[in-house]
PDB file of N, CA and C in Angstrom:
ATOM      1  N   UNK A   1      95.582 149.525 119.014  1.00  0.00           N
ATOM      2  CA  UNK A   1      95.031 148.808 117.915  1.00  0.00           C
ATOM      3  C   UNK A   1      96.104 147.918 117.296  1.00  0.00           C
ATOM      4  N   UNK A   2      95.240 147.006 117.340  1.00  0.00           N
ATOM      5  CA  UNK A   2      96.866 145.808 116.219  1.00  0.00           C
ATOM      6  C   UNK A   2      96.702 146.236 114.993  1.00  0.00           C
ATOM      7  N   UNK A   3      98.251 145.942 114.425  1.00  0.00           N
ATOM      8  CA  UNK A   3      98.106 145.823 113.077  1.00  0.00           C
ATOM      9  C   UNK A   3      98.430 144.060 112.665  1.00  0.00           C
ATOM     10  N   UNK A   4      98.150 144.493 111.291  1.00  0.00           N
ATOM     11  CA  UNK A   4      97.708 142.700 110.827  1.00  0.00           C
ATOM     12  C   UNK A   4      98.723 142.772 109.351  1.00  0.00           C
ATOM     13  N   UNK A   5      99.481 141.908 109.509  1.00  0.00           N
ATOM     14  CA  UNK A   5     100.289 142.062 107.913  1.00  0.00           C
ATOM     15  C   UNK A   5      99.168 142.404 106.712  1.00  0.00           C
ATOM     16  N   UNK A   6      99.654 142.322 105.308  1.00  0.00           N
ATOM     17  CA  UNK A   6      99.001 142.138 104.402  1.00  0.00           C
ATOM     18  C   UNK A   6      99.132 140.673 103.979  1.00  0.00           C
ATOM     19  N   UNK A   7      97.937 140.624 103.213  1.00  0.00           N
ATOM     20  CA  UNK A   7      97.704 138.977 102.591  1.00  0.00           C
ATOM     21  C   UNK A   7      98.021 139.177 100.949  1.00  0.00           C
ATOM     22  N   UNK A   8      98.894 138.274 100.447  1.00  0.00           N
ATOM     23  CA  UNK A   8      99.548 138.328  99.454  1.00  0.00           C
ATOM     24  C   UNK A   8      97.635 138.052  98.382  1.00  0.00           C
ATOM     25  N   UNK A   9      97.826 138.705  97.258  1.00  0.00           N
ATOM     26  CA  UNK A   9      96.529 138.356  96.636  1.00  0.00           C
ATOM     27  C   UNK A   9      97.167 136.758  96.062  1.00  0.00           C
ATOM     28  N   UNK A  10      98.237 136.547  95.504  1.00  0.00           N
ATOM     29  CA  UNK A  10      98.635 135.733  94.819  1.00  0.00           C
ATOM     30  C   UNK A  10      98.675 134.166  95.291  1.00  0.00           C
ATOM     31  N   UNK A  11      98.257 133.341  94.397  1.00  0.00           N
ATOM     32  CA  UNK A  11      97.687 131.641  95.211  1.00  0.00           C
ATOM     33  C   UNK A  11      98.870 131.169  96.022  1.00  0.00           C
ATOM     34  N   UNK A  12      98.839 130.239  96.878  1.00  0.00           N
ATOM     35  CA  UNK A  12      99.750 129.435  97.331  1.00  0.00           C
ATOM     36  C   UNK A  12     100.459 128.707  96.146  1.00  0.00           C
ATOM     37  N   UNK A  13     101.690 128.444  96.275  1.00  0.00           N
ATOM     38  CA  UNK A  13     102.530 127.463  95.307  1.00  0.00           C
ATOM     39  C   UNK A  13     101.979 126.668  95.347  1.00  0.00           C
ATOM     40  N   UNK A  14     101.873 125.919  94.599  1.00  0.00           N
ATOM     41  CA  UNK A  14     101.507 124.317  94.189  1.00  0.00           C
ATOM     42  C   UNK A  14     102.413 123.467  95.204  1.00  0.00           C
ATOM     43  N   UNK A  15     102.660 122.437  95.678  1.00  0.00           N
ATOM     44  CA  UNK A  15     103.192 121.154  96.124  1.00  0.00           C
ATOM     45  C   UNK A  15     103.072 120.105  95.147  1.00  0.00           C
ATOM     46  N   UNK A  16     104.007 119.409  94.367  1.00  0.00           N
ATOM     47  CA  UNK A  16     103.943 118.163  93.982  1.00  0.00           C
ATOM     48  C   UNK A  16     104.043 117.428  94.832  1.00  0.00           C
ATOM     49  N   UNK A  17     102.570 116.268  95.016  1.00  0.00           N
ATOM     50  CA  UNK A  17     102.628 115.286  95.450  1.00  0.00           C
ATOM     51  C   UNK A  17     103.342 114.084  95.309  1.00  0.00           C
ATOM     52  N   UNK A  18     104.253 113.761  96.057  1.00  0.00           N
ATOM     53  CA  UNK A  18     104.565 112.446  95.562  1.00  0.00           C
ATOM     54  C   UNK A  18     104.063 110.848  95.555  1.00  0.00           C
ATOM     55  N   UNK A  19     103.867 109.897  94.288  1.00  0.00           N
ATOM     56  CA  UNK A  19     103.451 108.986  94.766  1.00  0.00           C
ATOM     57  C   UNK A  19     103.813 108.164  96.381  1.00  0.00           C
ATOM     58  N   UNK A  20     105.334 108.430  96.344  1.00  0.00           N
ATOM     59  CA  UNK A  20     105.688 107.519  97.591  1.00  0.00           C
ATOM     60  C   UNK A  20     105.112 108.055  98.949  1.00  0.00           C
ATOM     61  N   UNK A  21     104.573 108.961  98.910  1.00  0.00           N
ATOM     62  CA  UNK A  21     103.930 109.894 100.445  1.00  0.00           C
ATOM     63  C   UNK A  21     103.180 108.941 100.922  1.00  0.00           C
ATOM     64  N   UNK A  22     103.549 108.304 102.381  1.00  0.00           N
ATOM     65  CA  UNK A  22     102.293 107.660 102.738  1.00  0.00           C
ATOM     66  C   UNK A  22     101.196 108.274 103.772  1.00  0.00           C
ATOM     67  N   UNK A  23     100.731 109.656 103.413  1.00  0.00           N
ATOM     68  CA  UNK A  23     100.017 110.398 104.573  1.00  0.00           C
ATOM     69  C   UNK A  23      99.216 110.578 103.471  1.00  0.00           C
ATOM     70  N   UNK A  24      99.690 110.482 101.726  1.00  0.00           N
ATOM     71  CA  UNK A  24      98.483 110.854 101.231  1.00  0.00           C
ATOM     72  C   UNK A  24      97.745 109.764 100.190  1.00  0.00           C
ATOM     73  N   UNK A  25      96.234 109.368 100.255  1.00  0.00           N
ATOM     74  CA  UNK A  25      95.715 108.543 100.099  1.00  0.00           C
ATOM     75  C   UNK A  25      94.960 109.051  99.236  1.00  0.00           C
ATOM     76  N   UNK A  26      94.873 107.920  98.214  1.00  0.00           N
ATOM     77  CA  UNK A  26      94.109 108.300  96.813  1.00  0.00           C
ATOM     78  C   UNK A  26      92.850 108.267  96.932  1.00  0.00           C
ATOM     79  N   UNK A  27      91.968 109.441  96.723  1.00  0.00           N
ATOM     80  CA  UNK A  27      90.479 109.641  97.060  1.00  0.00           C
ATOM     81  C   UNK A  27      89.580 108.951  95.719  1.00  0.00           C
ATOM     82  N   UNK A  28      88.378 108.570  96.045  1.00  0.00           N
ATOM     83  CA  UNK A  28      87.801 108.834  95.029  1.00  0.00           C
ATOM     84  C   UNK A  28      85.877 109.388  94.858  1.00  0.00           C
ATOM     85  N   UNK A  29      85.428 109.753  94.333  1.00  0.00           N
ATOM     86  CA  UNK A  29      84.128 110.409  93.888  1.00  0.00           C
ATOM     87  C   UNK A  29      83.557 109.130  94.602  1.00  0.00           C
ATOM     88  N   UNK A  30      82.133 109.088  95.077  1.00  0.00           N
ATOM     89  CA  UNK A  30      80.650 108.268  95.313  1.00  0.00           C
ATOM     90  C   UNK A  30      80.687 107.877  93.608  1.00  0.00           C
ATOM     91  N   UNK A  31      80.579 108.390  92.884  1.00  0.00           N
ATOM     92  CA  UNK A  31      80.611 107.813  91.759  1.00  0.00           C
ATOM     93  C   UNK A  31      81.436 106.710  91.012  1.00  0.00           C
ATOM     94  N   UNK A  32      83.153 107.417  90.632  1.00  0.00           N
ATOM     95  CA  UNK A  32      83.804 106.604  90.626  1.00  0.00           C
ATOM     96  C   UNK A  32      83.994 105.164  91.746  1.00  0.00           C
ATOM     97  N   UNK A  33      83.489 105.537  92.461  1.00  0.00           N
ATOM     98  CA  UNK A  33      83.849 104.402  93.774  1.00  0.00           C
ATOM     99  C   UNK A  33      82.990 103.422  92.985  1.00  0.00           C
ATOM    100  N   UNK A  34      81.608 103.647  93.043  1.00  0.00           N
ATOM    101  CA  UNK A  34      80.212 102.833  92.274  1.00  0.00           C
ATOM    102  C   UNK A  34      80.587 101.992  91.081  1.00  0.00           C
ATOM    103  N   UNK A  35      81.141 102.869  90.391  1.00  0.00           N
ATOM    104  CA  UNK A  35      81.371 102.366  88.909  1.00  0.00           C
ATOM    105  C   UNK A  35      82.645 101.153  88.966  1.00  0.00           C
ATOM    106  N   UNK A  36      83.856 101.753  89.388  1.00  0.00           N
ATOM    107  CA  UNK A  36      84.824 100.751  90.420  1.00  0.00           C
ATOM    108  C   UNK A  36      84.127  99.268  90.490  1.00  0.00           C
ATOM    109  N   UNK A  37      83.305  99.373  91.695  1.00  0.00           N
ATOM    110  CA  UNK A  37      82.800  98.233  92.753  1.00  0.00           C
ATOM    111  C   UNK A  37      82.083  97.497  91.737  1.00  0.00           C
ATOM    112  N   UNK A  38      81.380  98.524  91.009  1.00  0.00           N
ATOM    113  CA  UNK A  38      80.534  97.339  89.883  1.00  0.00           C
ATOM    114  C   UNK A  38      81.421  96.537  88.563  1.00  0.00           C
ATOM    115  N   UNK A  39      82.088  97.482  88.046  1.00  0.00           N
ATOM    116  CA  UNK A  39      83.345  96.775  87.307  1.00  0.00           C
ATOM    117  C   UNK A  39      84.132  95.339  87.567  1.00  0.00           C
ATOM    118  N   UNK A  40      84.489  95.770  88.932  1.00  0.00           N
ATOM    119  CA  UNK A  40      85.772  94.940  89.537  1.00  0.00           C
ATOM    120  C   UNK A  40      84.723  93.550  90.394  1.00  0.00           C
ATOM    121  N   UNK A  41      83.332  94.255  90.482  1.00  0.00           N
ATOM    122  CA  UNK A  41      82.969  92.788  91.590  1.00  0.00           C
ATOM    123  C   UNK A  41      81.804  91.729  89.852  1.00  0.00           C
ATOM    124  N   UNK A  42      81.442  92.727  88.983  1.00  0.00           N
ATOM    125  CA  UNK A  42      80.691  92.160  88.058  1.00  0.00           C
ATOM    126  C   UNK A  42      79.526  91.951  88.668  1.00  0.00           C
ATOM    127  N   UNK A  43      78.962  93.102  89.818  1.00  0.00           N
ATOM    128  CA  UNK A  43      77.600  92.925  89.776  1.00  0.00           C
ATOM    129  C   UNK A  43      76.570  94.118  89.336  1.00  0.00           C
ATOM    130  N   UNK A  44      75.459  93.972  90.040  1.00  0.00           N
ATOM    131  CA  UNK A  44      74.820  95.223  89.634  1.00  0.00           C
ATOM    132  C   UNK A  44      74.185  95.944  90.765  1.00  0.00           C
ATOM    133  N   UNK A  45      75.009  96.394  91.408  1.00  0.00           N
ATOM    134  CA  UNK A  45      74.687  97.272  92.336  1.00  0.00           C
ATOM    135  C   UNK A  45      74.167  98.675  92.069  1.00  0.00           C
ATOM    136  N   UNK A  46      72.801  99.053  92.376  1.00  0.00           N
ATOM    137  CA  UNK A  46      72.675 100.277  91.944  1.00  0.00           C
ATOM    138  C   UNK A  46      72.734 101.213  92.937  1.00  0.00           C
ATOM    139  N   UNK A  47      73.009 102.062  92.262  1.00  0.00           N
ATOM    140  CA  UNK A  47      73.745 103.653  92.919  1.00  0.00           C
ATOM    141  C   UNK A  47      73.029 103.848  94.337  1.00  0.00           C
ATOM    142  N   UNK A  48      71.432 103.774  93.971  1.00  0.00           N
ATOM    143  CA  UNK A  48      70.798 103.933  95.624  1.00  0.00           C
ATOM    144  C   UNK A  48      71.819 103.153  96.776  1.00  0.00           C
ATOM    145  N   UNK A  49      71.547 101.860  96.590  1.00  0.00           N
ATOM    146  CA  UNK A  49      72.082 100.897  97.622  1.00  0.00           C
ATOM    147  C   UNK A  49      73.679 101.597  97.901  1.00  0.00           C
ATOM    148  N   UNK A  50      74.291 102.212  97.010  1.00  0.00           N
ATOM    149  CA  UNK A  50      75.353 102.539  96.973  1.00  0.00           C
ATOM    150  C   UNK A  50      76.024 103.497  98.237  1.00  0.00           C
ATOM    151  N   UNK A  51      74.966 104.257  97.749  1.00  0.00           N
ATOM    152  CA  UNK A  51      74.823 105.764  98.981  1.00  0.00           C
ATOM    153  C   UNK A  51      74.090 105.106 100.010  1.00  0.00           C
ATOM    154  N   UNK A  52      73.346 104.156 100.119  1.00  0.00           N
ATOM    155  CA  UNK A  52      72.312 103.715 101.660  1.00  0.00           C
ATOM    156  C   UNK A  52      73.815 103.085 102.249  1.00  0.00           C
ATOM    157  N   UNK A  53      74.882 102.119 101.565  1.00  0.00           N
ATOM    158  CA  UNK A  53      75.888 101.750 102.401  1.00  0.00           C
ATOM    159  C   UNK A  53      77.134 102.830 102.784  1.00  0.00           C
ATOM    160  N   UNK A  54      77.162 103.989 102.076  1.00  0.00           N
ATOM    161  CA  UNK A  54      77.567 104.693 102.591  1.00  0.00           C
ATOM    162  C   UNK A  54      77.190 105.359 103.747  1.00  0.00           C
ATOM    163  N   UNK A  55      75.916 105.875 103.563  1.00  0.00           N
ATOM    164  CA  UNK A  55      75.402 106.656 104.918  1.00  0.00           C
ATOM    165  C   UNK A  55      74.474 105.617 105.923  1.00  0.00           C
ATOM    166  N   UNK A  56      75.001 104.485 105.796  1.00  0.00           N
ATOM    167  CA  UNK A  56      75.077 103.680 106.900  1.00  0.00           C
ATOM    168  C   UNK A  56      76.174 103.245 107.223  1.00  0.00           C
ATOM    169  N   UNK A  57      77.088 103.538 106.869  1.00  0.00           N
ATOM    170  CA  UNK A  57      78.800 103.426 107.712  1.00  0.00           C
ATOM    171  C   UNK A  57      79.257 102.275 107.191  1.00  0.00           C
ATOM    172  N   UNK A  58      78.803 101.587 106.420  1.00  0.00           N
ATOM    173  CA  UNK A  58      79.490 100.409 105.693  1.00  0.00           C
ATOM    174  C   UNK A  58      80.579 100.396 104.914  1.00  0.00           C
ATOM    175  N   UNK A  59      80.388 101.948 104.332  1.00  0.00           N
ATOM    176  CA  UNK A  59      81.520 102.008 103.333  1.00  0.00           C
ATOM    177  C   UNK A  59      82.245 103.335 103.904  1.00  0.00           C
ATOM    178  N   UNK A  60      83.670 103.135 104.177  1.00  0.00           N
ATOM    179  CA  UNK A  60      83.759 104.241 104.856  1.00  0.00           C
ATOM    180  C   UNK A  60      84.677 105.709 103.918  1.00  0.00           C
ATOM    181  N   UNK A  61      83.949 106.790 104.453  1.00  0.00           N
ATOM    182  CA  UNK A  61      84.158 108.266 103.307  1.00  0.00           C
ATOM    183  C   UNK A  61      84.810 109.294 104.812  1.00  0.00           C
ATOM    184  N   UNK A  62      85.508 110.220 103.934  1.00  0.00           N
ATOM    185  CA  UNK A  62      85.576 111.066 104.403  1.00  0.00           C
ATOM    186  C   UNK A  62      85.092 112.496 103.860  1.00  0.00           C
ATOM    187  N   UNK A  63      84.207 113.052 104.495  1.00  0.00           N
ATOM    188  CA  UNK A  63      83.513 114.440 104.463  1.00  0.00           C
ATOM    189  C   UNK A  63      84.993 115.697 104.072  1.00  0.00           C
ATOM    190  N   UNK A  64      84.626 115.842 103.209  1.00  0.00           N
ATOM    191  CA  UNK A  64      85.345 117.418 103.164  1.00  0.00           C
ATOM    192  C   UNK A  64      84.169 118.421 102.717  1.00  0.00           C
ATOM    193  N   UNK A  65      83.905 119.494 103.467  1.00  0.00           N
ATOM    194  CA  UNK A  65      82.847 120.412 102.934  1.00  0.00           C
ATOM    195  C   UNK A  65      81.838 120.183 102.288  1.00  0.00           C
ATOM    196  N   UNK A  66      81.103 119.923 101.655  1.00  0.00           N
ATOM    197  CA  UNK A  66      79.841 119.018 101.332  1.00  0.00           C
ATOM    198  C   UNK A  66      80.311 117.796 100.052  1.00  0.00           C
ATOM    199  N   UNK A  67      81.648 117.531 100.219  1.00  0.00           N
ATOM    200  CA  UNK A  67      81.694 116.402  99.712  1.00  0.00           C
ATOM    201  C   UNK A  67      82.379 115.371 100.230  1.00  0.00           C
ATOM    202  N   UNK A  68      81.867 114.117  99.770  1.00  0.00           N
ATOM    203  CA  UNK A  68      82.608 112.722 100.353  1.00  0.00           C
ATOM    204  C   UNK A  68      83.226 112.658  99.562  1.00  0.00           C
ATOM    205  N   UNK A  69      84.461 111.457  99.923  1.00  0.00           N
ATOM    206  CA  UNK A  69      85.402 111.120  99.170  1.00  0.00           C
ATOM    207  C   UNK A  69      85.419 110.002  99.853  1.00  0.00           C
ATOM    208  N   UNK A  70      86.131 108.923  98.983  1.00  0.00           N
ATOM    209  CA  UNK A  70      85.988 107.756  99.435  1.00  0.00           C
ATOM    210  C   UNK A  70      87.391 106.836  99.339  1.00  0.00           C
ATOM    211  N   UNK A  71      88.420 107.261 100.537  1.00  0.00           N
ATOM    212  CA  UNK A  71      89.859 106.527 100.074  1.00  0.00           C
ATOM    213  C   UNK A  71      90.163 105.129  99.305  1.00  0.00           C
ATOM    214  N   UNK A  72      90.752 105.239  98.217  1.00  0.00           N
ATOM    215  CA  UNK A  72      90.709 103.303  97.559  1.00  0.00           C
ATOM    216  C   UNK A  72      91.028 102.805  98.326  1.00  0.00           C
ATOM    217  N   UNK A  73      91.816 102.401  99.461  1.00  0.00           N
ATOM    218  CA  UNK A  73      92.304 101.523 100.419  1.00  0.00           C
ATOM    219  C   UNK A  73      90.903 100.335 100.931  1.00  0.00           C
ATOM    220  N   UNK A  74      89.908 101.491 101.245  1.00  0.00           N
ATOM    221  CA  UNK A  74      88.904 101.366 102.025  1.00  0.00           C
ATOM    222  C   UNK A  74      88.057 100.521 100.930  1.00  0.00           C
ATOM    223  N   UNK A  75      87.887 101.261  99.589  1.00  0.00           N
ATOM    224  CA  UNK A  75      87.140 100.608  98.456  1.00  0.00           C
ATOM    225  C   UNK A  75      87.722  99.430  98.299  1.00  0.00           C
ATOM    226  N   UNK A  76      89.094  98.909  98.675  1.00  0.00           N
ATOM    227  CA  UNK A  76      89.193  97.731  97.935  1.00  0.00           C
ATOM    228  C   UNK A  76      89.160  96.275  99.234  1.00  0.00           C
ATOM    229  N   UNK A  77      88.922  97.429 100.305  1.00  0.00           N
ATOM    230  CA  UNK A  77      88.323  96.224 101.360  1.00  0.00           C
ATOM    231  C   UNK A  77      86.951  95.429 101.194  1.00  0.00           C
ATOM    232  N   UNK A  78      86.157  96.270 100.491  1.00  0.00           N
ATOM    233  CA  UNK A  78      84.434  96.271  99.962  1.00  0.00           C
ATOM    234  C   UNK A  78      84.429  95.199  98.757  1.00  0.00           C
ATOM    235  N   UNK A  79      85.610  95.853  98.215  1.00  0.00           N
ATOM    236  CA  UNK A  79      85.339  94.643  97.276  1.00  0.00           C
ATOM    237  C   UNK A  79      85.627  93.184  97.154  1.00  0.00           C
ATOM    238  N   UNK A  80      87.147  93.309  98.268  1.00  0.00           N
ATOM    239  CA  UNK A  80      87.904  91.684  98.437  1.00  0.00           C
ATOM    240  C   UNK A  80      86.182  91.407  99.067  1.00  0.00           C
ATOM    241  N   UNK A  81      85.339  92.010  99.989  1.00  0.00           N
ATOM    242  CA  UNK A  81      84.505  91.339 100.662  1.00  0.00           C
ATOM    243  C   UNK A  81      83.434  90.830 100.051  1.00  0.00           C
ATOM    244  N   UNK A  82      82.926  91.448  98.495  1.00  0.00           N
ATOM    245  CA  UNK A  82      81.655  91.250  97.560  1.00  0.00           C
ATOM    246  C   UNK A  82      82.701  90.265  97.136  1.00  0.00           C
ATOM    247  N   UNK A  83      83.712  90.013  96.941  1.00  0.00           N
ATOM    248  CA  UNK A  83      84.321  88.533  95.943  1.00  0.00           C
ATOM    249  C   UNK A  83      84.339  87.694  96.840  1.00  0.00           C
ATOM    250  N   UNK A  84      84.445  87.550  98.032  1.00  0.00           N
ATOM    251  CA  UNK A  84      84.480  86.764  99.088  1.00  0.00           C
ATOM    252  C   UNK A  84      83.439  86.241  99.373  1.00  0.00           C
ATOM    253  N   UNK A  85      82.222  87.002  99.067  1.00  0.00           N
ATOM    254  CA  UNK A  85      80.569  86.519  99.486  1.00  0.00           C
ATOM    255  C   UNK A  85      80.269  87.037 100.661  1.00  0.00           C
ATOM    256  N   UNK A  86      80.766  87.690 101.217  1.00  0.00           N
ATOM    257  CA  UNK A  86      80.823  88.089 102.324  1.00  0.00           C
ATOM    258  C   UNK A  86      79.854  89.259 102.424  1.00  0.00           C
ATOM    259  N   UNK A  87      79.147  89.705 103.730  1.00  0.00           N
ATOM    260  CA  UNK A  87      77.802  90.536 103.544  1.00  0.00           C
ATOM    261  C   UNK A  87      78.862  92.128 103.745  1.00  0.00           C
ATOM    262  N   UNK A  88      78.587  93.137 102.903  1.00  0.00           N
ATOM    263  CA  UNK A  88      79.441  94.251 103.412  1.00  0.00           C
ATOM    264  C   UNK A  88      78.473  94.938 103.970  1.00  0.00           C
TER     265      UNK A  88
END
């Protein structure tokens, strides 16, 4: 029979992130993203259309466990493209 160490009950340490890390990319909410895009482009995009360009691959998210997240990098490609006129 194996034996199996014990598992500490106590959390993992924290890691401070640093801004300069470039592996880690600033996420943001379906929401915040929305509110963002409508702010910064001055239109009125509503939330439906919001999520239909998400879950049609237009806007691109990454899935963690039943939530998306939506890297700014990616958000601010969407938007140079709504100031551009450009169809996203």
């Amino acid at each position: 029979m194996k034996t199996y160490a014990a598992r500490s009950l106590s959390p993992a340490p924290l890691r401070r992130i640093s801004k300069s890390s470039p592996s880690v990319l600033p996420m943001l909410t379906p929401m915040h993203a929305w509110r963002m895009l409508c702010r910064r482009t001055g239109g009125n995009i509503s939330l439906t259309t919001f999520y239909r360009w998400i879950n049609a691959g237009r806007i691109g998210v990454v899935r963690v466990g039943s939530r998306y997240l939506i890297p700014l990098p990616l958000l601010e490609e969407v938007i140079e493209k709504c100031l551009d006129g450009e169809r996203v």
